[in-house]
Structures are given as structure tokens and as C-alpha cells.
PDB file of N, CA and C in Angstrom:
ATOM      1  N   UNK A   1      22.155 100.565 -85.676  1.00  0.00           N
ATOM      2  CA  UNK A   1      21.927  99.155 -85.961  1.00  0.00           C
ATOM      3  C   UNK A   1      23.096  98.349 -85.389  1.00  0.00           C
ATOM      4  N   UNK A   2      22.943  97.408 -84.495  1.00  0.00           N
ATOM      5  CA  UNK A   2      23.868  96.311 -83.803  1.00  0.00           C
ATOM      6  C   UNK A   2      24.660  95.890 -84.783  1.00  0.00           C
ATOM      7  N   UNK A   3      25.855  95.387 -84.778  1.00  0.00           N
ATOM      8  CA  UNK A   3      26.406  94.597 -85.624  1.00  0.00           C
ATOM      9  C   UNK A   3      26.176  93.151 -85.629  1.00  0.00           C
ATOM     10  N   UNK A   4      25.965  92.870 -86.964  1.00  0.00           N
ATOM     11  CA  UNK A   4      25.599  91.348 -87.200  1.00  0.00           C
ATOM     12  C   UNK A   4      26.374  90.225 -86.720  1.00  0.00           C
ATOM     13  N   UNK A   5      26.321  89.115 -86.409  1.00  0.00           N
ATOM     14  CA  UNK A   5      27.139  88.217 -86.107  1.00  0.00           C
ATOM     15  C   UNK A   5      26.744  86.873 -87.056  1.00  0.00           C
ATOM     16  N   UNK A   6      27.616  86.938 -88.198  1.00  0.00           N
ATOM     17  CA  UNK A   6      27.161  85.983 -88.940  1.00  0.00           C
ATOM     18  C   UNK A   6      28.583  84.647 -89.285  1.00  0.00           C
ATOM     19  N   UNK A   7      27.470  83.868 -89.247  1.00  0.00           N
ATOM     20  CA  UNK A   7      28.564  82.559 -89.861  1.00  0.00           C
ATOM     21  C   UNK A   7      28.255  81.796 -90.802  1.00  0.00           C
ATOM     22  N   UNK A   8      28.839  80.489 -90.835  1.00  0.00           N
ATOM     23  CA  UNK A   8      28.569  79.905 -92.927  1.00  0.00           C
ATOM     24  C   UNK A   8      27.324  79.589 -92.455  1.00  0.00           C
ATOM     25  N   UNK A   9      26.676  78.961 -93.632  1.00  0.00           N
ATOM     26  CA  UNK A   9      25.404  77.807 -93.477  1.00  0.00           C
ATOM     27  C   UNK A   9      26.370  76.446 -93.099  1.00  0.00           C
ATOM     28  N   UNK A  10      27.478  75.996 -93.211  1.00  0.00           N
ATOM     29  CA  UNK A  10      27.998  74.800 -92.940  1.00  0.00           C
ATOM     30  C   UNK A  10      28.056  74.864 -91.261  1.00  0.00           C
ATOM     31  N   UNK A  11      28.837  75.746 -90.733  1.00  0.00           N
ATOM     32  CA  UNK A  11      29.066  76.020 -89.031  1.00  0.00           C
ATOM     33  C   UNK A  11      27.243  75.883 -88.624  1.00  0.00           C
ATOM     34  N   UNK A  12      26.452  76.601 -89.395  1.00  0.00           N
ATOM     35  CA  UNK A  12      25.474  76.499 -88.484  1.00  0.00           C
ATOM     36  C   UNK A  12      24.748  75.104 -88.977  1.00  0.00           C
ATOM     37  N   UNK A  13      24.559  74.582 -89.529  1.00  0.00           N
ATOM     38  CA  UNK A  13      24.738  73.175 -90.312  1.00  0.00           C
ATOM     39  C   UNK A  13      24.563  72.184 -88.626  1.00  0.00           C
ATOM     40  N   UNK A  14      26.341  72.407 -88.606  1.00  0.00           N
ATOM     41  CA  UNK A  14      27.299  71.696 -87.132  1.00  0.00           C
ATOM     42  C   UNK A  14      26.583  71.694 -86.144  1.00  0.00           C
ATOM     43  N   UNK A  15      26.487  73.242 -85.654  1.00  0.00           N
ATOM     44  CA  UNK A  15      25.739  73.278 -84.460  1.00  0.00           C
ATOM     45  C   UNK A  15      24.588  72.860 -84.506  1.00  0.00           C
ATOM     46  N   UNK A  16      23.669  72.963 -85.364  1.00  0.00           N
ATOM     47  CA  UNK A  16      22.133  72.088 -84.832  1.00  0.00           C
ATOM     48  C   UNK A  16      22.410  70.642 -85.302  1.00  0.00           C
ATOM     49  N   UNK A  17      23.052  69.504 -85.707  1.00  0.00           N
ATOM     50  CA  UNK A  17      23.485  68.761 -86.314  1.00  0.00           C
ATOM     51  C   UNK A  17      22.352  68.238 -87.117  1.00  0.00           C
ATOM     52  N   UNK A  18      22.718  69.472 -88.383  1.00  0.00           N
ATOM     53  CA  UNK A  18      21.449  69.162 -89.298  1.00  0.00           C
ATOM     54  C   UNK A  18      22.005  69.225 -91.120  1.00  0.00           C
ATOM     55  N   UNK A  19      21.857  69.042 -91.925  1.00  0.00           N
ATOM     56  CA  UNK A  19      22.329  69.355 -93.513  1.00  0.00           C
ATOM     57  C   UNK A  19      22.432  70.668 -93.441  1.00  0.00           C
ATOM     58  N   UNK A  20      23.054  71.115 -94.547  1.00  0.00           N
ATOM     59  CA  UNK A  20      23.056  72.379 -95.213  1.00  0.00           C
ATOM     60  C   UNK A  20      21.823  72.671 -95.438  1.00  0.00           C
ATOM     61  N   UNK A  21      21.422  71.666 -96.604  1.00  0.00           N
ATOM     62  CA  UNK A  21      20.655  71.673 -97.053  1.00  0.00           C
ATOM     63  C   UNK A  21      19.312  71.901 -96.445  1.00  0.00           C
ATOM     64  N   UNK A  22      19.122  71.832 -94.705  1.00  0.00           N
ATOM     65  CA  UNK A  22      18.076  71.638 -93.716  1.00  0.00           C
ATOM     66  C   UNK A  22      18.067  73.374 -93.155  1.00  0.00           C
ATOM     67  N   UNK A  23      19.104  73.569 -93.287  1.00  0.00           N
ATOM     68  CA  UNK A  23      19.656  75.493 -93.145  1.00  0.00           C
ATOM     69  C   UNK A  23      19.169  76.097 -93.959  1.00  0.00           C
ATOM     70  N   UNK A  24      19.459  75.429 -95.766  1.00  0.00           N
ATOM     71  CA  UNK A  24      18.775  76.207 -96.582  1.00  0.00           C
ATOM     72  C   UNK A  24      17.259  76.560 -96.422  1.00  0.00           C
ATOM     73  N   UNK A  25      16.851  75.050 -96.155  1.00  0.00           N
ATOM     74  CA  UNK A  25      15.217  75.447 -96.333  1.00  0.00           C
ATOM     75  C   UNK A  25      14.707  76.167 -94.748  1.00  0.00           C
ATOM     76  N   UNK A  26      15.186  76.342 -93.968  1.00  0.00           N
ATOM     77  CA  UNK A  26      15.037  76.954 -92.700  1.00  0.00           C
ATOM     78  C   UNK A  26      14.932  78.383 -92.899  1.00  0.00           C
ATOM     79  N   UNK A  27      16.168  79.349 -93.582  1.00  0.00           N
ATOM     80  CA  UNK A  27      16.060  80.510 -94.143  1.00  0.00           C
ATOM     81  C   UNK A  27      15.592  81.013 -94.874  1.00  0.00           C
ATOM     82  N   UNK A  28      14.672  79.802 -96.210  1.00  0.00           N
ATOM     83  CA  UNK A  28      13.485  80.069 -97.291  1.00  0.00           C
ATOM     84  C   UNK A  28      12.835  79.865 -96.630  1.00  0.00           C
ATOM     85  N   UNK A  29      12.039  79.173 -95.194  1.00  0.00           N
ATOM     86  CA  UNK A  29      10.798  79.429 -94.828  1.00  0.00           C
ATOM     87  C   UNK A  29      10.542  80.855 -94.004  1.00  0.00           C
ATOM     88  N   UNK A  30      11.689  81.186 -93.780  1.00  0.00           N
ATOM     89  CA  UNK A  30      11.941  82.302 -92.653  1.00  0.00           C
ATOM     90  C   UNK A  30      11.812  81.878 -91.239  1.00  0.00           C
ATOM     91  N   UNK A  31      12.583  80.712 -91.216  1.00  0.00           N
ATOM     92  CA  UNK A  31      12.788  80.213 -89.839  1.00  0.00           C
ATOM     93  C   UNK A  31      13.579  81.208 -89.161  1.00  0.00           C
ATOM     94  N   UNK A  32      15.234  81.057 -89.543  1.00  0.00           N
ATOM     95  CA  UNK A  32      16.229  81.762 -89.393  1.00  0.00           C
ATOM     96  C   UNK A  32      16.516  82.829 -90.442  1.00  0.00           C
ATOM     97  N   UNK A  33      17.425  83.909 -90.352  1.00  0.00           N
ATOM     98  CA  UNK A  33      17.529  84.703 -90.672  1.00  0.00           C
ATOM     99  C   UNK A  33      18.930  84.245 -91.901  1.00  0.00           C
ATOM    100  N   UNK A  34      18.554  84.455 -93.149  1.00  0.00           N
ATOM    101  CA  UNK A  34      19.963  84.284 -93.918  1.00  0.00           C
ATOM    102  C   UNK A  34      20.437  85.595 -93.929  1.00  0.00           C
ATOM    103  N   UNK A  35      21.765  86.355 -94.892  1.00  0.00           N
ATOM    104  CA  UNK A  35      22.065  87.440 -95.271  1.00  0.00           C
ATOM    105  C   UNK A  35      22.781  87.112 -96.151  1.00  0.00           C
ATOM    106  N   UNK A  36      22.662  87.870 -97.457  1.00  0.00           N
ATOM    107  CA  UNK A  36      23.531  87.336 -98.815  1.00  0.00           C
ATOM    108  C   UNK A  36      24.506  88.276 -98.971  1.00  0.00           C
ATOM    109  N   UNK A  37      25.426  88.196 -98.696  1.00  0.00           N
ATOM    110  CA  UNK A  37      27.026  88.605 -98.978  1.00  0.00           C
ATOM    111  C   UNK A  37      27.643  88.935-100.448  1.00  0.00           C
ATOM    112  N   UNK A  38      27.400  89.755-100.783  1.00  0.00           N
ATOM    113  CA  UNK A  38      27.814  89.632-102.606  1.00  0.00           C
ATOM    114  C   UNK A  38      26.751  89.063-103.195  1.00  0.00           C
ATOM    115  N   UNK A  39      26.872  88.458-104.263  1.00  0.00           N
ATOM    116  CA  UNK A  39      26.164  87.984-105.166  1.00  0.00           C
ATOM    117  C   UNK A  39      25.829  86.540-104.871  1.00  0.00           C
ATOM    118  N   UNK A  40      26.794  86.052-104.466  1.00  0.00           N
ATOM    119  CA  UNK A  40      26.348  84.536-103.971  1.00  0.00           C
ATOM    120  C   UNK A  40      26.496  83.778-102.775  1.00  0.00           C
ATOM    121  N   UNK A  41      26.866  84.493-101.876  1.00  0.00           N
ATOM    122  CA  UNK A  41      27.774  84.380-100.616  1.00  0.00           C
ATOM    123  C   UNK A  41      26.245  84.641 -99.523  1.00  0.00           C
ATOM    124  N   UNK A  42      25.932  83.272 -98.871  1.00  0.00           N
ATOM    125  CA  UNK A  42      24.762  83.669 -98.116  1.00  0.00           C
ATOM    126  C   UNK A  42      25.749  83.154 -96.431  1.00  0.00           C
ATOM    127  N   UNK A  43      25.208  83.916 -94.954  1.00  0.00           N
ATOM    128  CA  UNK A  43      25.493  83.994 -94.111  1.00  0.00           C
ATOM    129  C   UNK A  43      24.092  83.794 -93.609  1.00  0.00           C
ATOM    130  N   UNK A  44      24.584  82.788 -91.953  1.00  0.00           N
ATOM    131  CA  UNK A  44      23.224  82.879 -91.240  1.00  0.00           C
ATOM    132  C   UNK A  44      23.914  83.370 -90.011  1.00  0.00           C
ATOM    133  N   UNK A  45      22.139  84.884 -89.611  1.00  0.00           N
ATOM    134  CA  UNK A  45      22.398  85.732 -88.377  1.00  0.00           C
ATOM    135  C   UNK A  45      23.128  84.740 -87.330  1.00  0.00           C
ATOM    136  N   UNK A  46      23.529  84.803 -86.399  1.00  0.00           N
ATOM    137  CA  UNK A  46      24.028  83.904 -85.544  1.00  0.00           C
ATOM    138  C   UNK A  46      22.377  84.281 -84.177  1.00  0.00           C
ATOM    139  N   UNK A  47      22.268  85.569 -83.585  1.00  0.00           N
ATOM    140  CA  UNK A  47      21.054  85.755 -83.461  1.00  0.00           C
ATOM    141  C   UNK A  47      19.530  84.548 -83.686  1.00  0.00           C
ATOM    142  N   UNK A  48      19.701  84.791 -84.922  1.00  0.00           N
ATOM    143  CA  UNK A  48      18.270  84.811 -85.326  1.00  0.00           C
ATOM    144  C   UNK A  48      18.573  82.860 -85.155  1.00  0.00           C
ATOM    145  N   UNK A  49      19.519  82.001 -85.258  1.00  0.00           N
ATOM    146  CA  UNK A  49      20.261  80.837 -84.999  1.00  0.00           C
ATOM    147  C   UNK A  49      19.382  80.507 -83.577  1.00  0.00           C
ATOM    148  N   UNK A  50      20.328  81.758 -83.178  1.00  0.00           N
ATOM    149  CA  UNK A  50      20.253  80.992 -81.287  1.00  0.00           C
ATOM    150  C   UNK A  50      18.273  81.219 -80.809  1.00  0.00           C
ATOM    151  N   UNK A  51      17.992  82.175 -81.303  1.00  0.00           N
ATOM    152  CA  UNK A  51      16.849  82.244 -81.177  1.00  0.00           C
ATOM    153  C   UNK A  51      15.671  80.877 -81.573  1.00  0.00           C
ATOM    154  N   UNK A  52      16.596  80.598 -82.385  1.00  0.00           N
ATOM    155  CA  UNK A  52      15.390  79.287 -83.440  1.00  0.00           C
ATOM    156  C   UNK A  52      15.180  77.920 -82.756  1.00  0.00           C
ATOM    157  N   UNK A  53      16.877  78.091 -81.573  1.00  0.00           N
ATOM    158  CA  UNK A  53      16.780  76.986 -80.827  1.00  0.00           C
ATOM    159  C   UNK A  53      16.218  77.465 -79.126  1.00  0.00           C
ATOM    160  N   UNK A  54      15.301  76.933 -78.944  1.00  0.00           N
ATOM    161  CA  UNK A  54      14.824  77.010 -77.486  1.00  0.00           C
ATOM    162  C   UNK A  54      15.022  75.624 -76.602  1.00  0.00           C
ATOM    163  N   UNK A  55      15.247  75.622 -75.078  1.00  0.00           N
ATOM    164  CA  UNK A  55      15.522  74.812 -74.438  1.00  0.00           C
ATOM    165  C   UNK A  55      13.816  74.395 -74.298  1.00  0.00           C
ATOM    166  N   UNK A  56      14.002  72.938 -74.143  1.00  0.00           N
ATOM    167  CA  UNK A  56      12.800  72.519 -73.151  1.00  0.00           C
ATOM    168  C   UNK A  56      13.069  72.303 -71.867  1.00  0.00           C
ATOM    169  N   UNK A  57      11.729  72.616 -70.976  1.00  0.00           N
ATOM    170  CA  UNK A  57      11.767  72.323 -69.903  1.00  0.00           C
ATOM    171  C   UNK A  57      11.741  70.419 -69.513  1.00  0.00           C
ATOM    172  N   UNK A  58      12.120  71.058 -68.069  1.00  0.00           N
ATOM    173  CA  UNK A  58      12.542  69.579 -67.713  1.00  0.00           C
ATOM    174  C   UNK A  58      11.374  68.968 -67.074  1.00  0.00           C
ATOM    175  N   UNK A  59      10.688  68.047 -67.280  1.00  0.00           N
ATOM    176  CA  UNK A  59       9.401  67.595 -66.220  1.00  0.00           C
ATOM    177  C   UNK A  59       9.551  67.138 -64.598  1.00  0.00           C
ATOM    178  N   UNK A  60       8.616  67.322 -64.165  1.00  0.00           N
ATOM    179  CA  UNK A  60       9.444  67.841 -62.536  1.00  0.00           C
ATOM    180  C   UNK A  60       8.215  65.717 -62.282  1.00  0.00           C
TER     181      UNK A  60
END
């Protein structure tokens, strides 16, 4: 199994410039991938992140 690459819900928050709170419900729909760390400590895949964002094409 690869090793995970995980960061807060706040960093990934940053990068899509979206709430926490927009992270939370992203990982309860199973947009992105969370991982819970201990008992209360949740991490999002960095993976399953970059995946969620796709480029659009450019119109020619």
C-alpha cells in the first residue's frame, strides 16, 4: 500500500479557496477522501484532493 499524503482540512480548505466547512461536506458526500487520525483528528488524502480538481479545457 503507497503511502498516504495527507494534510489538514484547513490547507485543503486554502487550496480550493473554499470553507472548512465546504471540505467537510465534500468528504461526507465522498467527494474527497477524509482519514481520521485518532479519535478526532480527520486528514484529507492529498490524492484523492488533486483528483477532485480537474482542469477545463480551453475553447479553441
Amino acid at each position: 500500500m503507497p503511502a498516504l499524503n495527507l494534510i489538514s482540512i484547513v490547507d485543503a480548505a486554502a487550496e480550493l479557496s473554499v470553507s472548512t466547512r465546504t471540505i467537510r461536506r465534500y468528504i461526507a458526500e465522498g467527494k474527497i477522501e477524509g482519514v481520521r487520525v485518532g479519535s478526532r483528528l480527520i486528514r484529507v488524502n492529498r490524492r484523492s484532493l488533486d483528483a477532485f480538481v480537474t482542469p477545463m479545457g480551453v475553447a479553441a
